[in-house]
N, C-alpha and C. Protein backbone atom coordinates (compact mmCIF):
# COMPACT_ATOMS: atom_id res chain seq x y z
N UNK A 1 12.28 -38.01 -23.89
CA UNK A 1 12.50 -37.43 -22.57
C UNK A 1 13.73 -36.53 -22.55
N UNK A 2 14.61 -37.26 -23.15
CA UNK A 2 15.72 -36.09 -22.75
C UNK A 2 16.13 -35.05 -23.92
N UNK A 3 14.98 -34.97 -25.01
CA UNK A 3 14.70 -33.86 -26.18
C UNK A 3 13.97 -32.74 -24.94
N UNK A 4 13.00 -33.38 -24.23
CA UNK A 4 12.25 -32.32 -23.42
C UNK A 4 13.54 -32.09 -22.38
N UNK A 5 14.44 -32.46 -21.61
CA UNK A 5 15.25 -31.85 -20.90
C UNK A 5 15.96 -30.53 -21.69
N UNK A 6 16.19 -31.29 -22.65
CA UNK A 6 16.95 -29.87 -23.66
C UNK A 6 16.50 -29.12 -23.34
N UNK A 7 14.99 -28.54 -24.37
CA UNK A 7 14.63 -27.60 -24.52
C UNK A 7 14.32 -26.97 -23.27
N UNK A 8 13.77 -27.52 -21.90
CA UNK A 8 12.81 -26.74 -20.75
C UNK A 8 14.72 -26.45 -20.24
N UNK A 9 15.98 -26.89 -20.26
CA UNK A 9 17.18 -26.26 -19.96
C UNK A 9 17.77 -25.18 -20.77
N UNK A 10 17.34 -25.17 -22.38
CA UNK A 10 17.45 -24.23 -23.04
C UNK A 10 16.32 -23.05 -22.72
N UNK A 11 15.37 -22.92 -22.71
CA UNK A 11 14.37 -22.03 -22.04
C UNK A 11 14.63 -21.74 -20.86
N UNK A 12 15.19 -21.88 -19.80
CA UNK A 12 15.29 -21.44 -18.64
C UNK A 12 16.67 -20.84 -18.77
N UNK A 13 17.71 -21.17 -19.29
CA UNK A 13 19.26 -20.89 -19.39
C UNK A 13 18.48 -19.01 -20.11
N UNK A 14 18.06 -18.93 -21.77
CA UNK A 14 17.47 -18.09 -22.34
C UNK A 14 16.60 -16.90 -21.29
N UNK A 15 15.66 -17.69 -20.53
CA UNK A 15 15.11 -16.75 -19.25
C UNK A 15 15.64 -15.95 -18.21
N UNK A 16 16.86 -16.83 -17.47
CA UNK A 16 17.89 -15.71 -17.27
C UNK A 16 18.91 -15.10 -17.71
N UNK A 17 19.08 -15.39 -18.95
CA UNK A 17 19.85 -13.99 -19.26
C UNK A 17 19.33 -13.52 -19.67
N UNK A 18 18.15 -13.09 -19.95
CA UNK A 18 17.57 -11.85 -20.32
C UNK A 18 16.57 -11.33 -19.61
N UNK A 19 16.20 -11.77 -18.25
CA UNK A 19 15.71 -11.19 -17.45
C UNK A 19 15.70 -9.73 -17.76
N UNK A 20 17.31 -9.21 -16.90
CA UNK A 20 17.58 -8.04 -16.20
C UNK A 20 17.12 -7.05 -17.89
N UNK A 21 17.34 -7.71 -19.02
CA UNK A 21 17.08 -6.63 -20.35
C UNK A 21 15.69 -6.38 -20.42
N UNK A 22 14.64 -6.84 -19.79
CA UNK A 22 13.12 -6.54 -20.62
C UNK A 22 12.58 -5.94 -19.39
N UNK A 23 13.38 -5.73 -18.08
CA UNK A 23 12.83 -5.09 -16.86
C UNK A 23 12.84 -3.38 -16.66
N UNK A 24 13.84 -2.58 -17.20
CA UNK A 24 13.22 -1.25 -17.12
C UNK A 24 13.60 -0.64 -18.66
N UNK A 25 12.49 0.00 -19.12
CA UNK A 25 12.90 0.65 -20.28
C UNK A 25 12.88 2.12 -20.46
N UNK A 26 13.07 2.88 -20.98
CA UNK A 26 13.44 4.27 -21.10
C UNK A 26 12.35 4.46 -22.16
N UNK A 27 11.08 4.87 -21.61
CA UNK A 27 9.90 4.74 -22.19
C UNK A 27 9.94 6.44 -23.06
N UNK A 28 10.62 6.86 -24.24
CA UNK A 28 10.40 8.18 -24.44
C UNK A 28 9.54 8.55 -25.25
N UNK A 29 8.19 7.73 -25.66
CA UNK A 29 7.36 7.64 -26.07
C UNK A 29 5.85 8.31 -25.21
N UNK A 30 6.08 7.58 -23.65
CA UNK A 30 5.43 7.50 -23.01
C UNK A 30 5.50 8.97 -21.83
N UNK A 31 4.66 9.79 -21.68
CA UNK A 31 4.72 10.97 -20.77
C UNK A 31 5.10 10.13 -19.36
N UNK A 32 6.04 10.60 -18.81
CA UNK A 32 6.55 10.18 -17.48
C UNK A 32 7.04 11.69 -16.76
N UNK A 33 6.75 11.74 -15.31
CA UNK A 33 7.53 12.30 -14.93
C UNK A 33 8.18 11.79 -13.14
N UNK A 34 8.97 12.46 -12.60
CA UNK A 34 9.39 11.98 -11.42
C UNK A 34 8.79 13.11 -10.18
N UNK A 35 8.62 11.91 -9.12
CA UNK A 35 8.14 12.76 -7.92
C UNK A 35 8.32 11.80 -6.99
N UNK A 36 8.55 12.93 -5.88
CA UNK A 36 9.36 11.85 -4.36
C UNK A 36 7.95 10.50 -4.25
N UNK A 37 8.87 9.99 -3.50
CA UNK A 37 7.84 8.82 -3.24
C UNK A 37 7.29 9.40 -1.36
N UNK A 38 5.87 8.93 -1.46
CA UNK A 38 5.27 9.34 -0.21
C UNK A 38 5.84 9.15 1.00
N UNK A 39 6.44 8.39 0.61
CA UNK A 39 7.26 7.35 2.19
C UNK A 39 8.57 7.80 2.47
N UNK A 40 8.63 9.06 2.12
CA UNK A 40 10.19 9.71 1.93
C UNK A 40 10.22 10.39 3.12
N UNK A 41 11.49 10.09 3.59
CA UNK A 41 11.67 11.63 5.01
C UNK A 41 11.35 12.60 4.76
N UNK A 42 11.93 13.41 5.95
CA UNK A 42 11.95 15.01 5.38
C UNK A 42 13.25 15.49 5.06
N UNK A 43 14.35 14.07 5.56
CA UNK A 43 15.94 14.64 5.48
C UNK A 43 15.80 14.27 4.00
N UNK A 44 15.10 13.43 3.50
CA UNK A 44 15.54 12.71 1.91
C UNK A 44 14.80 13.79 0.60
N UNK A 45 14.14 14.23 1.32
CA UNK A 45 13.32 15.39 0.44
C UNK A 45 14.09 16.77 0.67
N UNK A 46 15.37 17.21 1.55
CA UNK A 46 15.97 17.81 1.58
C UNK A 46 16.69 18.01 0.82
N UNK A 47 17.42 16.54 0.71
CA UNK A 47 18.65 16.15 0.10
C UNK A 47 18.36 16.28 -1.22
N UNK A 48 17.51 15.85 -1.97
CA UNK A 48 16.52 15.09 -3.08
C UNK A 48 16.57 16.95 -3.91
N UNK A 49 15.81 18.07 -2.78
CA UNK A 49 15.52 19.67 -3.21
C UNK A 49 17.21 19.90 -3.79
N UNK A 50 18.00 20.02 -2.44
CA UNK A 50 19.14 20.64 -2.62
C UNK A 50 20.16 20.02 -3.58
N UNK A 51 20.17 18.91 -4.19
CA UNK A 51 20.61 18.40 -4.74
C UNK A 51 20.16 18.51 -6.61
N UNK A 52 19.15 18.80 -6.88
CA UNK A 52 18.36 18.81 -7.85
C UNK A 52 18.74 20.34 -8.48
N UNK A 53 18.12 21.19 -7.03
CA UNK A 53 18.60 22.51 -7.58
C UNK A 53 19.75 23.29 -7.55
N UNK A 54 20.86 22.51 -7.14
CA UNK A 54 22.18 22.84 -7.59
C UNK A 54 22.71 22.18 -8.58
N UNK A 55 21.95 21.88 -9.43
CA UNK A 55 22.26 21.47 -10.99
C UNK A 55 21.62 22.09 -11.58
N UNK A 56 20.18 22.47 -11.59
CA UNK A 56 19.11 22.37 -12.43
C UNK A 56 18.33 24.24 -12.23
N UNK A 57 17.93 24.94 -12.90
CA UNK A 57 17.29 26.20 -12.44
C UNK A 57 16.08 26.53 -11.77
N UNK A 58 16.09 26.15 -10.32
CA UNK A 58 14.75 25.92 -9.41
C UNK A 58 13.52 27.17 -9.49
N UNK A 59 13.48 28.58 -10.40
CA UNK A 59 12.69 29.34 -10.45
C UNK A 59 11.46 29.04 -9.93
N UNK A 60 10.93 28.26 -10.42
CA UNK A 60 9.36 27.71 -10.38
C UNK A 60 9.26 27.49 -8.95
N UNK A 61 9.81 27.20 -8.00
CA UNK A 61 9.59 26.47 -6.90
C UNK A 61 9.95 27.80 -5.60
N UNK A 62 10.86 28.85 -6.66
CA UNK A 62 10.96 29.92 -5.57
C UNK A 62 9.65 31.09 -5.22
N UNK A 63 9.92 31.53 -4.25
CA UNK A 63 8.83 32.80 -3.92
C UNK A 63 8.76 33.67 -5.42
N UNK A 64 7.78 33.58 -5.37
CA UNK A 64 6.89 34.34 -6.77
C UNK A 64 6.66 33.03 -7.59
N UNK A 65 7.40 32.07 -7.69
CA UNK A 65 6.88 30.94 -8.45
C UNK A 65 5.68 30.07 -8.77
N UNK A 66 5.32 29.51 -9.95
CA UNK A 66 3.84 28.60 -9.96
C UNK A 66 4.04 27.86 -8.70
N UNK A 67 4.82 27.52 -8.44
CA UNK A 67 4.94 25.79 -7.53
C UNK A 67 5.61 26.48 -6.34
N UNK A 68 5.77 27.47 -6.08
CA UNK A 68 6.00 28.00 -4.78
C UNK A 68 4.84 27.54 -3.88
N UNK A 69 5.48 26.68 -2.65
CA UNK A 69 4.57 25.98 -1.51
C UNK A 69 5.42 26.08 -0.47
N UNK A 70 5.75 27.24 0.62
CA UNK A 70 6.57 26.80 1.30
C UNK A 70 6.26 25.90 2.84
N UNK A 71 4.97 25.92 2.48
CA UNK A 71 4.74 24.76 3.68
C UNK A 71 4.48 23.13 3.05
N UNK A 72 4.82 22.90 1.82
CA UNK A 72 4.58 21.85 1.06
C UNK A 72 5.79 21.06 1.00
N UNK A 73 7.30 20.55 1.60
CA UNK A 73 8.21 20.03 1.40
C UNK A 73 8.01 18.89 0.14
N UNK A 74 7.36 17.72 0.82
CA UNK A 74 7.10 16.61 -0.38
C UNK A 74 6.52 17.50 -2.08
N UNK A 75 5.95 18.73 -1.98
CA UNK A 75 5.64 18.95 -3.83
C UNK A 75 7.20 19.81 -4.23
N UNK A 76 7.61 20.71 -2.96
CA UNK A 76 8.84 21.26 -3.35
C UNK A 76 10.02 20.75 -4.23
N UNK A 77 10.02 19.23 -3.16
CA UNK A 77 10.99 18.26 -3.92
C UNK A 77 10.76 17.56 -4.83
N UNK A 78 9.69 17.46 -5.16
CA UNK A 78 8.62 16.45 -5.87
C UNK A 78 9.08 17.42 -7.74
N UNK A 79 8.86 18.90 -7.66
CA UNK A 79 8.97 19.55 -8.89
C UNK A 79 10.66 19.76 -8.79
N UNK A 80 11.49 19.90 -7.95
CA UNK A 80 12.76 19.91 -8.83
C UNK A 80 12.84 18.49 -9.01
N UNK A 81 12.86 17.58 -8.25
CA UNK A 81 13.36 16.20 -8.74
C UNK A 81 12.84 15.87 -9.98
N UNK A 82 11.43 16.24 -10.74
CA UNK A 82 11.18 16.23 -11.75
C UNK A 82 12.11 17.17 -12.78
N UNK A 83 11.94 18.61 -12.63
CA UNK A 83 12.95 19.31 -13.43
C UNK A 83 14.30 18.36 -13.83
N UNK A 84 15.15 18.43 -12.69
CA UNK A 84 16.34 17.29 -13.25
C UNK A 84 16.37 16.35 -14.11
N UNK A 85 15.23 15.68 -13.54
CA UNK A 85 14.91 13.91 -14.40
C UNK A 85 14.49 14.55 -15.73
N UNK A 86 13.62 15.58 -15.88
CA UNK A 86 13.51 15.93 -16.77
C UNK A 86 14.86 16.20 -17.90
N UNK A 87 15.24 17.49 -16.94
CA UNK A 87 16.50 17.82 -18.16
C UNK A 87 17.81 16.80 -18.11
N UNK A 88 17.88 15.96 -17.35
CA UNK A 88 18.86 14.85 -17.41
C UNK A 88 18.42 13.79 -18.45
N UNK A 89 17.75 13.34 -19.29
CA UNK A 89 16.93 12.82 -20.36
C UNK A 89 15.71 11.75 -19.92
N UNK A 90 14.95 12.14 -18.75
CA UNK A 90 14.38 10.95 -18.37
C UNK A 90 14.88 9.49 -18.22
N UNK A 91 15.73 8.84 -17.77
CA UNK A 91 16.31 7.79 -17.91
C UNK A 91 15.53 7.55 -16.03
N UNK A 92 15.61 6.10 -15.94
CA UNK A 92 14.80 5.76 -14.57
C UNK A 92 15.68 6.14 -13.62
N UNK A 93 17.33 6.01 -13.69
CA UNK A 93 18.01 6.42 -13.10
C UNK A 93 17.96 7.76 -12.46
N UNK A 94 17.56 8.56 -13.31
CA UNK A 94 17.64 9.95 -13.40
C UNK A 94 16.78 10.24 -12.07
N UNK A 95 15.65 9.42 -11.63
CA UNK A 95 14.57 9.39 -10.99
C UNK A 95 14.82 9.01 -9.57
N UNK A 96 15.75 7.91 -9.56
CA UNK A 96 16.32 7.08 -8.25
C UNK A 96 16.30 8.08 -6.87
N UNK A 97 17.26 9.28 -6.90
CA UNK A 97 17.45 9.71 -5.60
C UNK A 97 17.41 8.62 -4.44
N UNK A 98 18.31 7.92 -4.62
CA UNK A 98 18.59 7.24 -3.09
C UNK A 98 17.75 6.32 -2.93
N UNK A 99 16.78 6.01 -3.98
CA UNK A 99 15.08 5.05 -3.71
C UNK A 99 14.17 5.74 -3.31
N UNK A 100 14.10 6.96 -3.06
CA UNK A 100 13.47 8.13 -2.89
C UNK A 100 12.44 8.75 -3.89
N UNK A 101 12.60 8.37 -5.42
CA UNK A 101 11.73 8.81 -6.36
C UNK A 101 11.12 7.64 -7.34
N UNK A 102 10.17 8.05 -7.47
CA UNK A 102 9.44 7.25 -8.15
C UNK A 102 8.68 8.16 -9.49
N UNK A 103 8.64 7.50 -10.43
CA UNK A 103 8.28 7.71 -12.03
C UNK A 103 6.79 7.73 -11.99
N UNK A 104 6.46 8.57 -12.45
CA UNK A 104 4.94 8.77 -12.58
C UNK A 104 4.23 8.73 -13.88
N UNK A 105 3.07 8.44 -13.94
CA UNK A 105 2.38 8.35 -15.59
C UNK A 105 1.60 8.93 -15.50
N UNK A 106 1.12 9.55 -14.43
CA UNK A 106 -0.11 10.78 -14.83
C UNK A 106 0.69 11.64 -13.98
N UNK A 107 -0.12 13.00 -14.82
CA UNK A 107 0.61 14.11 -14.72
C UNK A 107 0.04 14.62 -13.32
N UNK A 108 1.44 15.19 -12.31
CA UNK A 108 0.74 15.36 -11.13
C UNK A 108 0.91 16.97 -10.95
N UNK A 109 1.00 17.43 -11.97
CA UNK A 109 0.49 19.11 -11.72
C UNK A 109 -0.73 19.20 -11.29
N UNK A 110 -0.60 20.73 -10.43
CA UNK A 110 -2.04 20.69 -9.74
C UNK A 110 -2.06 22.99 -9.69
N UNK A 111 -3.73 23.45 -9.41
CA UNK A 111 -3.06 24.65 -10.00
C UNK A 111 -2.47 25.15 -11.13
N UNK A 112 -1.98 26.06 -10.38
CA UNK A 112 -1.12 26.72 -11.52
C UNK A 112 0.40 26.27 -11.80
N UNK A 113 0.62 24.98 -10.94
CA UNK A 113 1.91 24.26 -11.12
C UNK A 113 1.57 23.63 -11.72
N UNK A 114 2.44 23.89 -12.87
CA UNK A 114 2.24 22.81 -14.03
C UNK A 114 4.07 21.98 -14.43
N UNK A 115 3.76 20.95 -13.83
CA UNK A 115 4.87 20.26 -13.92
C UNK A 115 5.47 20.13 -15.51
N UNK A 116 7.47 19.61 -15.69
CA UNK A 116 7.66 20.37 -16.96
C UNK A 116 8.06 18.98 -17.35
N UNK A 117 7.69 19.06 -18.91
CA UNK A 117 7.84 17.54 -19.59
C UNK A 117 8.63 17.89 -20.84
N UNK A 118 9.89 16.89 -21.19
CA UNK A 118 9.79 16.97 -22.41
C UNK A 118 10.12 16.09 -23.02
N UNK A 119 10.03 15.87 -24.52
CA UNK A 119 9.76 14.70 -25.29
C UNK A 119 11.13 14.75 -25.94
């Protein structure tokens, strides 16, 4: 009996500490990209645009651009927040915006917007 206390206290002690390590990984194997999450304002998809493309080179998203939508806010923000996450190295972080973005596994280009990936 108290061989089985051990071990089910050694297995549970082992379970949490390593929780928080096997919960997000930096999949750079795996095609990911980032795009607002649906449930996003319109102030957070503001913030999310203007924030993205004062780091990052928003071309694509301006007038004459593939991904030029200017009645589209959620894809506007949706392709720089990707650009960034992109050129910031994909890390999940990279993706966060405030809880605002979410990591995607299929590719959500559509058209002639072709969202930008790299390995």
């Amino acid at each position: 009996m108290a061989k089985t206390h051990i071990c089910l206290s050694l297995i549970i002690l082992l379970y949490i500490i390593s929780e928080g390590s096997f919960m997000r990984v930096n999949a750079q194997g795996q095609k990911e990209w980032c795009v607002a999450k649906p449930s996003s304002s319109t102030e957070e998809l503001f913030n999310n645009l203007n924030y993205a493309c004062s780091i990052i080179d928003c071309q694509i998203i301006s007038k004459g651009g593939a991904c030029y939508s200017l009645d589209n806010l959620y894809n506007l923000a949706s392709v720089a927040m990707n650009l960034y996450y992109q050129a910031a190295g994909r890390h999940y972080w990279n993706c966060n915006f405030g809880g605002s973005g979410l990591i995607a596994i299929t590719d959500p280009s559509y058209g002639n917007c072709i969202y930008e990936f790299r390995k």
